[in-house]
C-alpha atoms as a PDB file:
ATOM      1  CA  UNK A   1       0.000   0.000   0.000  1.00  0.00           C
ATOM      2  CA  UNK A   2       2.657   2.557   0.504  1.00  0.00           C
ATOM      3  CA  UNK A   3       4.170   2.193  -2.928  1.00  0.00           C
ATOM      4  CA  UNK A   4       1.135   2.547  -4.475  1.00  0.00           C
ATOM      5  CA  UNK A   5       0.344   5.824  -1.755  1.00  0.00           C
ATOM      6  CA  UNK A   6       3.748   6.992  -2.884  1.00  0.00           C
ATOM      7  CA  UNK A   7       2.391   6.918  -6.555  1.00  0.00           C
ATOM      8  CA  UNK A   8      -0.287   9.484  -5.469  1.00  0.00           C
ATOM      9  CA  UNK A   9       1.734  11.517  -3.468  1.00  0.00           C
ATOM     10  CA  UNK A  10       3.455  12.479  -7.134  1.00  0.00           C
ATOM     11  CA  UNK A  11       0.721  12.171  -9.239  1.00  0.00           C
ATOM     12  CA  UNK A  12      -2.053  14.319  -8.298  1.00  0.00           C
ATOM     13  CA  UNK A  13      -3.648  14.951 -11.499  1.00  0.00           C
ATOM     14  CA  UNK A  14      -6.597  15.714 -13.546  1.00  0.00           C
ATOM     15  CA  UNK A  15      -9.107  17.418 -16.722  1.00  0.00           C
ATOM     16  CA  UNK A  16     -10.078  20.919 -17.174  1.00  0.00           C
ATOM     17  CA  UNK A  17     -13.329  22.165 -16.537  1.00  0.00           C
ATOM     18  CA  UNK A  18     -13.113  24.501 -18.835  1.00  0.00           C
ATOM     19  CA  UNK A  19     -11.664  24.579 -22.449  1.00  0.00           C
ATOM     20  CA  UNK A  20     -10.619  28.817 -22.649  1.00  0.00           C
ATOM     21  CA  UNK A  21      -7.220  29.034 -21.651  1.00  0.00           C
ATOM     22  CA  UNK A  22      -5.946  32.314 -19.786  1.00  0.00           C
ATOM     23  CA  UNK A  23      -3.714  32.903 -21.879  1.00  0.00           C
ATOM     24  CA  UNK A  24      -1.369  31.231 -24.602  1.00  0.00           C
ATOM     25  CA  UNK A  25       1.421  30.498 -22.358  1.00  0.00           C
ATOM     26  CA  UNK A  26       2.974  27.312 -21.487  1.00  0.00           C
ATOM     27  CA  UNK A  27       5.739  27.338 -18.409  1.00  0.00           C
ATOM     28  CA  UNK A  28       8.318  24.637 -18.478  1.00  0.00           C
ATOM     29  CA  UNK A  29      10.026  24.173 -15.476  1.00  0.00           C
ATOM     30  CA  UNK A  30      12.804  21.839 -13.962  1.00  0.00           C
ATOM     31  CA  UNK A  31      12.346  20.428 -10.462  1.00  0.00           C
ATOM     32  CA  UNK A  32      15.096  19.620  -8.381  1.00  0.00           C
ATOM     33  CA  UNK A  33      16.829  19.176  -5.298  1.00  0.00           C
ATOM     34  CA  UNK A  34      18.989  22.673  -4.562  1.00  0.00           C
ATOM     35  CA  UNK A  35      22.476  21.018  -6.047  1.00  0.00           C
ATOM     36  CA  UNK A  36      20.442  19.802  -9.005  1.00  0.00           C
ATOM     37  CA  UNK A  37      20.207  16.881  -8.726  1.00  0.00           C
ATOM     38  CA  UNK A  38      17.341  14.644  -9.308  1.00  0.00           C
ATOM     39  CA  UNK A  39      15.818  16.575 -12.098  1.00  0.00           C
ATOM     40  CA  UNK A  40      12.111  16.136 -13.343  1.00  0.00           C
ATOM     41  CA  UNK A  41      10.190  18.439 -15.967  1.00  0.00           C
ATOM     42  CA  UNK A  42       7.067  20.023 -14.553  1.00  0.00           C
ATOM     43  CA  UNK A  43       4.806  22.188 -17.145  1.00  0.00           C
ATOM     44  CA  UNK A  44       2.171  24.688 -15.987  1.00  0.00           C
ATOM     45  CA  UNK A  45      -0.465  25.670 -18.127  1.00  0.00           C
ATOM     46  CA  UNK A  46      -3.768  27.162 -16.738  1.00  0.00           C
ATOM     47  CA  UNK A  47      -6.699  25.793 -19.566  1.00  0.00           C
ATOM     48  CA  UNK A  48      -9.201  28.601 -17.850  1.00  0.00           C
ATOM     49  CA  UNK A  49      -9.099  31.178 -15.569  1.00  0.00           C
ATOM     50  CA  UNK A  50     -10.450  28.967 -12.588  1.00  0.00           C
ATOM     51  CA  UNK A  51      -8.194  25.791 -13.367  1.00  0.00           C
ATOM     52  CA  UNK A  52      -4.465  25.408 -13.466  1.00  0.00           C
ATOM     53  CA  UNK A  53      -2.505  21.816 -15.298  1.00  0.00           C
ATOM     54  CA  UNK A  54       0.678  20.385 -14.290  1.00  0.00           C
ATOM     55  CA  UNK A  55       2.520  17.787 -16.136  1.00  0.00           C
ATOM     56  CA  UNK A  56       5.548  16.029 -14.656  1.00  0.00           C
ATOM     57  CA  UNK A  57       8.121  13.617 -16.373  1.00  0.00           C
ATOM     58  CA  UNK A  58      11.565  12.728 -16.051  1.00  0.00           C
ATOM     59  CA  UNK A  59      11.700  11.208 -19.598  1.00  0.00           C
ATOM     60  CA  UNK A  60       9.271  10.239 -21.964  1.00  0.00           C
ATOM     61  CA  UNK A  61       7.875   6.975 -22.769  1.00  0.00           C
ATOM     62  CA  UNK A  62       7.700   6.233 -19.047  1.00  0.00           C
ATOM     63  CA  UNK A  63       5.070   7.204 -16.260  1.00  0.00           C
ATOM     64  CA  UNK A  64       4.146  10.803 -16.156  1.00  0.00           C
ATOM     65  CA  UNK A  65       1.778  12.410 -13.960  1.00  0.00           C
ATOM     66  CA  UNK A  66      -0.912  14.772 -15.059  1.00  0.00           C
ATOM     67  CA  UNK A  67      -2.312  17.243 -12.758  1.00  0.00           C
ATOM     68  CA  UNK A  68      -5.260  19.472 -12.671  1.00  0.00           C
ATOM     69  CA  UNK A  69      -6.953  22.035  -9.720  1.00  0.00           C
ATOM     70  CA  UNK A  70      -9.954  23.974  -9.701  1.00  0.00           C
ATOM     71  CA  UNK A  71      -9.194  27.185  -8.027  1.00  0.00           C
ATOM     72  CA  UNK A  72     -11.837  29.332  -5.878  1.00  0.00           C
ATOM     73  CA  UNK A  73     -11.795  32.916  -7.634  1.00  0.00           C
ATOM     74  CA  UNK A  74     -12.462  34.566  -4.662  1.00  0.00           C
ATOM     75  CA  UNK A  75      -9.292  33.600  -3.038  1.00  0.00           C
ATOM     76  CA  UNK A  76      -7.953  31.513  -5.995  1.00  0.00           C
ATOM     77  CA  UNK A  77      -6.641  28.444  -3.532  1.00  0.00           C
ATOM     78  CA  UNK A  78      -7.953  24.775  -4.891  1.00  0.00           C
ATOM     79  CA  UNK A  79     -11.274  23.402  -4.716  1.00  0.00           C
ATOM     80  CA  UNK A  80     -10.054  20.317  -5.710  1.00  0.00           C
ATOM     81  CA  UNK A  81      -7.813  18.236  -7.625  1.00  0.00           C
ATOM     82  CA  UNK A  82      -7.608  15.082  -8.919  1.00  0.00           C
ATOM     83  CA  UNK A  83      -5.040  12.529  -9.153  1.00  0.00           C
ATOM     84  CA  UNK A  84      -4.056  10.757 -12.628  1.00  0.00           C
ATOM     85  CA  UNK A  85      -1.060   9.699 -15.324  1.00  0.00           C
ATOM     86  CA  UNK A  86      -0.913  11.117 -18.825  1.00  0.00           C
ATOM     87  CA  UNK A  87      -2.577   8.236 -21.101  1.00  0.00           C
ATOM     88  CA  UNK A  88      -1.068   7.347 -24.166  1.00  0.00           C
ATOM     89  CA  UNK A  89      -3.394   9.131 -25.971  1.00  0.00           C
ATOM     90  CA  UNK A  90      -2.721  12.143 -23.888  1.00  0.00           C
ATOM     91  CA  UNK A  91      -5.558  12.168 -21.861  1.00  0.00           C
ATOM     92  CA  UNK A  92      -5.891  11.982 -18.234  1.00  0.00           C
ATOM     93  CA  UNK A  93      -6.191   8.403 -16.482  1.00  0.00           C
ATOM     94  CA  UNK A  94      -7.791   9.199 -13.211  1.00  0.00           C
ATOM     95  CA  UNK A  95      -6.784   7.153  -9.891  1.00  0.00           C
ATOM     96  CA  UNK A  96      -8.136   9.455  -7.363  1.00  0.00           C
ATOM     97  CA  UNK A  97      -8.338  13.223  -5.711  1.00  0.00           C
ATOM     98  CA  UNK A  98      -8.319  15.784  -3.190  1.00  0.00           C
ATOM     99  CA  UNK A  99     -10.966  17.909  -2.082  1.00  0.00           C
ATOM    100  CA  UNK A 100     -11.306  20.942   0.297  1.00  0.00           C
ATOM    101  CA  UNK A 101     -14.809  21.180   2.898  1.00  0.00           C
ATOM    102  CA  UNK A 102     -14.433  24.872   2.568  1.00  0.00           C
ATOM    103  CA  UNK A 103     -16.680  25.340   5.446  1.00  0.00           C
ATOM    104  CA  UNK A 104     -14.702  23.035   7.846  1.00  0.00           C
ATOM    105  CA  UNK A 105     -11.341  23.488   6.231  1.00  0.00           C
ATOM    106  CA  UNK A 106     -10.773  19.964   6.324  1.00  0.00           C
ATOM    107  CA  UNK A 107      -8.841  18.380   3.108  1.00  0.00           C
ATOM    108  CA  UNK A 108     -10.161  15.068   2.216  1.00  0.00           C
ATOM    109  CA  UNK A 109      -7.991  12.999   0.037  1.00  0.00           C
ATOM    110  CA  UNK A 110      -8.838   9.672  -1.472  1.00  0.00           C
ATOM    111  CA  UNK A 111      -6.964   7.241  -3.847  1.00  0.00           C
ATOM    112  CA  UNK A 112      -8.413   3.748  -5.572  1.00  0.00           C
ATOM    113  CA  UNK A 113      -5.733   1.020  -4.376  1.00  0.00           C
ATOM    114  CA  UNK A 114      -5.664  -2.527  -6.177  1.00  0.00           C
ATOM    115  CA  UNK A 115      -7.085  -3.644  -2.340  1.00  0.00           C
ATOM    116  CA  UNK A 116      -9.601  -0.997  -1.837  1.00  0.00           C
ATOM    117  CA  UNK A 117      -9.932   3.047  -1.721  1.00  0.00           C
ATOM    118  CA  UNK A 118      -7.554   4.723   0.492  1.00  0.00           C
ATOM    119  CA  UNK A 119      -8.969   8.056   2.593  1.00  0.00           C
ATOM    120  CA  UNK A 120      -6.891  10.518   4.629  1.00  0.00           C
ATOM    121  CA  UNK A 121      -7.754  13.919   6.092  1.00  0.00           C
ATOM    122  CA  UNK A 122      -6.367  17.339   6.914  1.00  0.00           C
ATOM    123  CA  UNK A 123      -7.079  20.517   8.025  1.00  0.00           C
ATOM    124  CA  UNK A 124      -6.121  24.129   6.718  1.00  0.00           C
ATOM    125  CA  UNK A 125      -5.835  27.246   8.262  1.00  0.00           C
ATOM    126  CA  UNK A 126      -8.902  29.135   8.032  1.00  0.00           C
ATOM    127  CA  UNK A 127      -8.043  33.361   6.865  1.00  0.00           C
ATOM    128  CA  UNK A 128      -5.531  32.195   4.906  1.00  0.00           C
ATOM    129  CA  UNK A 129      -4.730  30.764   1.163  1.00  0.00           C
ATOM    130  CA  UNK A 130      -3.743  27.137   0.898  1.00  0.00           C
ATOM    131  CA  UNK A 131      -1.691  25.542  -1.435  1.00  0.00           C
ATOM    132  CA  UNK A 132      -0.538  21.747  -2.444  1.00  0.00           C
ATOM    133  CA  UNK A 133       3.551  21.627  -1.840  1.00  0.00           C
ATOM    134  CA  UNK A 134       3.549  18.347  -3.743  1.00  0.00           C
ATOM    135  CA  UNK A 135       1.501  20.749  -6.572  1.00  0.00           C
ATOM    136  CA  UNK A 136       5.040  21.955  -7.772  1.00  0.00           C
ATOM    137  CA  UNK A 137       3.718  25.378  -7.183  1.00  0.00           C
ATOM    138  CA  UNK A 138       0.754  25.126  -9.828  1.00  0.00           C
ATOM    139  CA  UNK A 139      -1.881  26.208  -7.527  1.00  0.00           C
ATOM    140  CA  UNK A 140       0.374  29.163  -5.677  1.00  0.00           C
ATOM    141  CA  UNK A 141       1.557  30.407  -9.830  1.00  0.00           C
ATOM    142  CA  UNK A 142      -1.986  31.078 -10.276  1.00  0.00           C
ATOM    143  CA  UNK A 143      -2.654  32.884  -6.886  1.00  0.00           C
ATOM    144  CA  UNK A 144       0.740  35.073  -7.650  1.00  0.00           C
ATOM    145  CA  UNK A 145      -0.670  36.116 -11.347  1.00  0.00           C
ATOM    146  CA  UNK A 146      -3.750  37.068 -10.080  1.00  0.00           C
ATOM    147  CA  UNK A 147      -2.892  38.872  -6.974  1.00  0.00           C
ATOM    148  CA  UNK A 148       0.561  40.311  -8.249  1.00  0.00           C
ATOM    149  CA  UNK A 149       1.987  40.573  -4.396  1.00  0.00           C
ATOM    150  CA  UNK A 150       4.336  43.851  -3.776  1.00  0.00           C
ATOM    151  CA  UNK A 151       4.297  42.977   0.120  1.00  0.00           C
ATOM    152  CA  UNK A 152       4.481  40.489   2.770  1.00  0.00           C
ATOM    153  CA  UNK A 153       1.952  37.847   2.439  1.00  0.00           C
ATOM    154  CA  UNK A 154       1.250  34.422   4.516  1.00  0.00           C
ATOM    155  CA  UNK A 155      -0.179  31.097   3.343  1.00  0.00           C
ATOM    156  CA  UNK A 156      -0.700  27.285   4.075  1.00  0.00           C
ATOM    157  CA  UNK A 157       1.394  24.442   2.695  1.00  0.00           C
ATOM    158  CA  UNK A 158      -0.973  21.351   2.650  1.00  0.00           C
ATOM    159  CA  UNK A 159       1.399  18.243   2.082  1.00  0.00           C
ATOM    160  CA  UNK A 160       0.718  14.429   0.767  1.00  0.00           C
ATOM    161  CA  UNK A 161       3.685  12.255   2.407  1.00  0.00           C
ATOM    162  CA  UNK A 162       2.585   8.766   2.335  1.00  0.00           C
ATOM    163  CA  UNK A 163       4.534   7.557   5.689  1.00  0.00           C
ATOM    164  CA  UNK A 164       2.477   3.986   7.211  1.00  0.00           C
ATOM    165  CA  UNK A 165      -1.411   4.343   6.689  1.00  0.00           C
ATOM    166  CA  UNK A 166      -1.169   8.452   6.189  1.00  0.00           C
ATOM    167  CA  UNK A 167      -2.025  10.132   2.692  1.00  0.00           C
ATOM    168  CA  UNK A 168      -0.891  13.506   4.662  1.00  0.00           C
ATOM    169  CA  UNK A 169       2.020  15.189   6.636  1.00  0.00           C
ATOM    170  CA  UNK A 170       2.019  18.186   8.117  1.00  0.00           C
ATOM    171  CA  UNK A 171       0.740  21.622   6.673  1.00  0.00           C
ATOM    172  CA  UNK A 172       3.118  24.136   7.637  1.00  0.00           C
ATOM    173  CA  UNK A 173       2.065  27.751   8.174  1.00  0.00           C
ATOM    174  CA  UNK A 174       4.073  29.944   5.853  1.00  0.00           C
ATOM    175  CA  UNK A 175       5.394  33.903   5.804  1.00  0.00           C
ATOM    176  CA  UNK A 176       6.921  35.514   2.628  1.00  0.00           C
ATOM    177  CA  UNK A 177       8.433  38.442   3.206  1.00  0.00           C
ATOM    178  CA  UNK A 178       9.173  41.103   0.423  1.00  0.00           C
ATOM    179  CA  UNK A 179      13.246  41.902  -0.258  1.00  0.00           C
ATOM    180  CA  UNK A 180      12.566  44.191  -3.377  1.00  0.00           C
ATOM    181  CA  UNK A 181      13.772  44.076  -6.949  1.00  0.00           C
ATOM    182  CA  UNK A 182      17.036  42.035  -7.936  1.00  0.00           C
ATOM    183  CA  UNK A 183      18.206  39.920 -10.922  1.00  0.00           C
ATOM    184  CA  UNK A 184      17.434  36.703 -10.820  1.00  0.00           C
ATOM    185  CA  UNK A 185      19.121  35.177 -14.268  1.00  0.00           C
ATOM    186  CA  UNK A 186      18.798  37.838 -17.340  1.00  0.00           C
ATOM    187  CA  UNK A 187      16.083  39.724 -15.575  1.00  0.00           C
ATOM    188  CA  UNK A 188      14.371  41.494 -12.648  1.00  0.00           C
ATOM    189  CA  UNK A 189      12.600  39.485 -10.417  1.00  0.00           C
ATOM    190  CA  UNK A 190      10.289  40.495  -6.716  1.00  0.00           C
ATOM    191  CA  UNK A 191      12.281  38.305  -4.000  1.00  0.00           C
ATOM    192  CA  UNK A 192      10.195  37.352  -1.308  1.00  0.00           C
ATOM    193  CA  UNK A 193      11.799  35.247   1.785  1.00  0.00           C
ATOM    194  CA  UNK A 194      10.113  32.143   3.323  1.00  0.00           C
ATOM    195  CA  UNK A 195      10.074  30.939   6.330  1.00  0.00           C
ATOM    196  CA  UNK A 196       7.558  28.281   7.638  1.00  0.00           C
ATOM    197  CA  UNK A 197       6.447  29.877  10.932  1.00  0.00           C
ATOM    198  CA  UNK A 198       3.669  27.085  12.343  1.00  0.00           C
ATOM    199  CA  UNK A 199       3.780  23.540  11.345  1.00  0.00           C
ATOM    200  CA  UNK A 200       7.200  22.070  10.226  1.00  0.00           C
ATOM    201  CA  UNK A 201      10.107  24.157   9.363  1.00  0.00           C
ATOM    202  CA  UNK A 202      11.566  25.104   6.765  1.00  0.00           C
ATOM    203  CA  UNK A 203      12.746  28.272   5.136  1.00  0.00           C
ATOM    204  CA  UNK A 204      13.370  28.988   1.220  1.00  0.00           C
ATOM    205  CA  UNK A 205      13.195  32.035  -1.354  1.00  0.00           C
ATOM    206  CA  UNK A 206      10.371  33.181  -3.910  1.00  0.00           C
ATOM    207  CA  UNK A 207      11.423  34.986  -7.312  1.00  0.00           C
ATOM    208  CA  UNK A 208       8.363  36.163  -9.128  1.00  0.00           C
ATOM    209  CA  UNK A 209       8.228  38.009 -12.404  1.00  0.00           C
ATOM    210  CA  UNK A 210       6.959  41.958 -11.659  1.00  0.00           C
ATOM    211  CA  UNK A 211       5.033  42.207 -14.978  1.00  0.00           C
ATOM    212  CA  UNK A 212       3.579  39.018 -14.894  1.00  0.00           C
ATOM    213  CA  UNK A 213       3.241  37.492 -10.875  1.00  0.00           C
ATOM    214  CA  UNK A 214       4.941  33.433 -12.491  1.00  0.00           C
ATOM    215  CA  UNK A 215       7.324  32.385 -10.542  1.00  0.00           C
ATOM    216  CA  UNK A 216      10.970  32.377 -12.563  1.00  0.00           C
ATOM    217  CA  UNK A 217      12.646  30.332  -9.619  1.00  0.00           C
ATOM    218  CA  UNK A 218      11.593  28.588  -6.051  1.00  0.00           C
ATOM    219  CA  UNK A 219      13.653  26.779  -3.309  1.00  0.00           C
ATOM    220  CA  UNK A 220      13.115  25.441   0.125  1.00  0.00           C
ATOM    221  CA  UNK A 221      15.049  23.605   2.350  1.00  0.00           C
ATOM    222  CA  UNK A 222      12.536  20.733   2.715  1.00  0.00           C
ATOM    223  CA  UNK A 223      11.695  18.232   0.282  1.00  0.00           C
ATOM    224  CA  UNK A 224       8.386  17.809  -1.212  1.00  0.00           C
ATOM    225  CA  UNK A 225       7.908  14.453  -1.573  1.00  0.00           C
ATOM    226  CA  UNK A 226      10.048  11.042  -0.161  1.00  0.00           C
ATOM    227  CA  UNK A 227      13.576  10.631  -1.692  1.00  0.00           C
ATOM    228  CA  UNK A 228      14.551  14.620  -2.255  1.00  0.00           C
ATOM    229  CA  UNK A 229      16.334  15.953   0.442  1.00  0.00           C
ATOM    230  CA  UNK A 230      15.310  19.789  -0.304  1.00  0.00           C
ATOM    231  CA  UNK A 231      13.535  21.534  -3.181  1.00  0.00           C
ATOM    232  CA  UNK A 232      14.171  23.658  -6.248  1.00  0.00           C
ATOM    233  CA  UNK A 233      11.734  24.678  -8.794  1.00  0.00           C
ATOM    234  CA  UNK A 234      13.422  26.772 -12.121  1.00  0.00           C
ATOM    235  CA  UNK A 235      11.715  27.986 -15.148  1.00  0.00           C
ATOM    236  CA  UNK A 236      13.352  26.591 -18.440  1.00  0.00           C
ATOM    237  CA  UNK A 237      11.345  28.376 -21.038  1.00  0.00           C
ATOM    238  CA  UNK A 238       7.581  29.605 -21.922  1.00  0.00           C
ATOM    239  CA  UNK A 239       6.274  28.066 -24.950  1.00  0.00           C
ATOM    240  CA  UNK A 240       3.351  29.787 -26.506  1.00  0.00           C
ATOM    241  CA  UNK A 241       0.258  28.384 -28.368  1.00  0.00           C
ATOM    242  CA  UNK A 242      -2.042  27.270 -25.708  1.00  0.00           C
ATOM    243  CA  UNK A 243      -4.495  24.708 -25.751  1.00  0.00           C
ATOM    244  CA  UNK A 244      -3.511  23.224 -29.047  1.00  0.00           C
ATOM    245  CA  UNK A 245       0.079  23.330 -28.103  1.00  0.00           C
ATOM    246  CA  UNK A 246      -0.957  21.851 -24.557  1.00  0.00           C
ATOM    247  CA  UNK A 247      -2.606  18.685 -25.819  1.00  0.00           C
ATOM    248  CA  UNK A 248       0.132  18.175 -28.697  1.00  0.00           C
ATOM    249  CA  UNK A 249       2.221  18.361 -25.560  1.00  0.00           C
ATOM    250  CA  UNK A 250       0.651  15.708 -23.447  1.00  0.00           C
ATOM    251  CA  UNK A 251       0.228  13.125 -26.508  1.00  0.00           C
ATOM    252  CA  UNK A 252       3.180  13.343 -27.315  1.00  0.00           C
ATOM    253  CA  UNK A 253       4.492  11.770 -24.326  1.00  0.00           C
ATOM    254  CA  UNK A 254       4.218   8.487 -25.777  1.00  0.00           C
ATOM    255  CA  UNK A 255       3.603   9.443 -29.380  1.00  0.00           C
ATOM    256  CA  UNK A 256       6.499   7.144 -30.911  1.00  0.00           C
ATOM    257  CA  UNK A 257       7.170   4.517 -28.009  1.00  0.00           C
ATOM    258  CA  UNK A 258       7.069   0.813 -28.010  1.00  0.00           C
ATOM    259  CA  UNK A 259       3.968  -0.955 -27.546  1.00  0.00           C
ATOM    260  CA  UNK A 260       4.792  -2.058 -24.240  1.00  0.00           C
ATOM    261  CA  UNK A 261       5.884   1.586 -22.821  1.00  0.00           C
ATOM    262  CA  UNK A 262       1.920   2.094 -22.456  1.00  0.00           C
ATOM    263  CA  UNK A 263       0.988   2.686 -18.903  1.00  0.00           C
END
């Protein structure tokens, strides 16, 4: 059970609601430990304006997860999401999904196990935005496009670490706090500091694009899923075209692989 719980933890995944992107754009990023090593693609792309898609893969023809959230506009944190691998004809397979009570705050989580369904739950801070750590930033992207931060700001950290008979570890309570302009790469970037302040540690640095809110590069010194030892996300490239480019994207994954590569 805790391989196949381990399988969730980095596969939470899903469909659109909606088929009107955003916007064209297509983020590739690389996800790391901080020395690099470890590497794994992750690709944002929000298909509407309430729903942001992550695809991860460390090479193609093998297992990649697809990932989808419904975001509340309100306060654009997730609904929902729901857990699945990229098909092989680029479609999502579903295996199971996460769900927010938003009048309790409590995070349900279920996944569909060989032996049965498997159910954990969690609570959220109420007052403030949540996020999924294991999301690879997906959900907090969207909630720093929309809201464009220039100034401290606080969220929660909701995170799946399948450890015994537990979907979830700990959420950790989280302050950014606002360092100003500086370079990060070839151009400017807003630096904001982390440092998880309730829950488990952990501190890290934000750089977000002024212009646009996307993050251009993320790190923490905890790990966001079993086997890293800390965490690095870093933008590779933005590839335009968006829906059309997005699904050419995802069936492609297996679009000239053996047979048996199918997963």
């Amino acid at each position: 059970m805790r391989v196949l719980a381990a399988l969730f933890c980095l596969t939470l995944a899903g469909c659109a609601h909606q088929p009107v992107a955003v916007d064209d754009a297509i983020r590739h990023y690389v996800r790391s430990n901080r020395d690099g090593s470890s590497p794994e693609h992750i690709v944002h792309f929000r298909p509407s304006a309430t729903d942001v898609s992550v695809y991860k893969w460390v090479s193609k023809c093998n297992g990649a997860a697809y990932v989808t959230a419904q975001r509340d506009p309100a306060v654009w944190e997730p609904r929902s999401l729901i857990a699945g691998r990229v098909a092989t004809d680029g479609s999502q397979k579903r295996i199971g999904e996460l769900v927010l009570d938003r009048g309790t705050r409590i995070l349900t989580a279920s996944i569909d196990l060989p032996e049965g369904k498997m159910t954990d739950t969690s609570g959220v801070p109420a007052g403030l935005p949540w996020f999924l750590f294991d999301y690879d930033l997906g959900d907090l992207n969207t909630w720093l496009q929309e809201t464009k931060p220039q100034a401290d700001f606080r969220f929660a950290w909701a995170l799946v670490w399948p450890e015994g008979k537990r979907i979830f570890g700990e959420t950790a309570t989280v302050q950014a706090t606002f360092r100003g302009i500086e370079a990060r790469g070839a151009q400017p970037a807003r630096r904001f500091d982390l440092r998880f302040i309730e829950g488990r540690p952990g501190t890290g640095t934000l750089w977000i694009d002024p212009a646009s809110g996307a993050i251009i590069e993320a790190e923490v010194g905890e790990p966001n899923h079993p086997g890293m030892t800390d965490y690095r996300l870093k933008l590779e490239r933005i590839e335009s075209g968006g829906t059309a480019a997005w699904q050419t994207l995802l069936r492609g994954h297996y679009g000239n692989c053996p047979a048996e590569t199918a997963p």
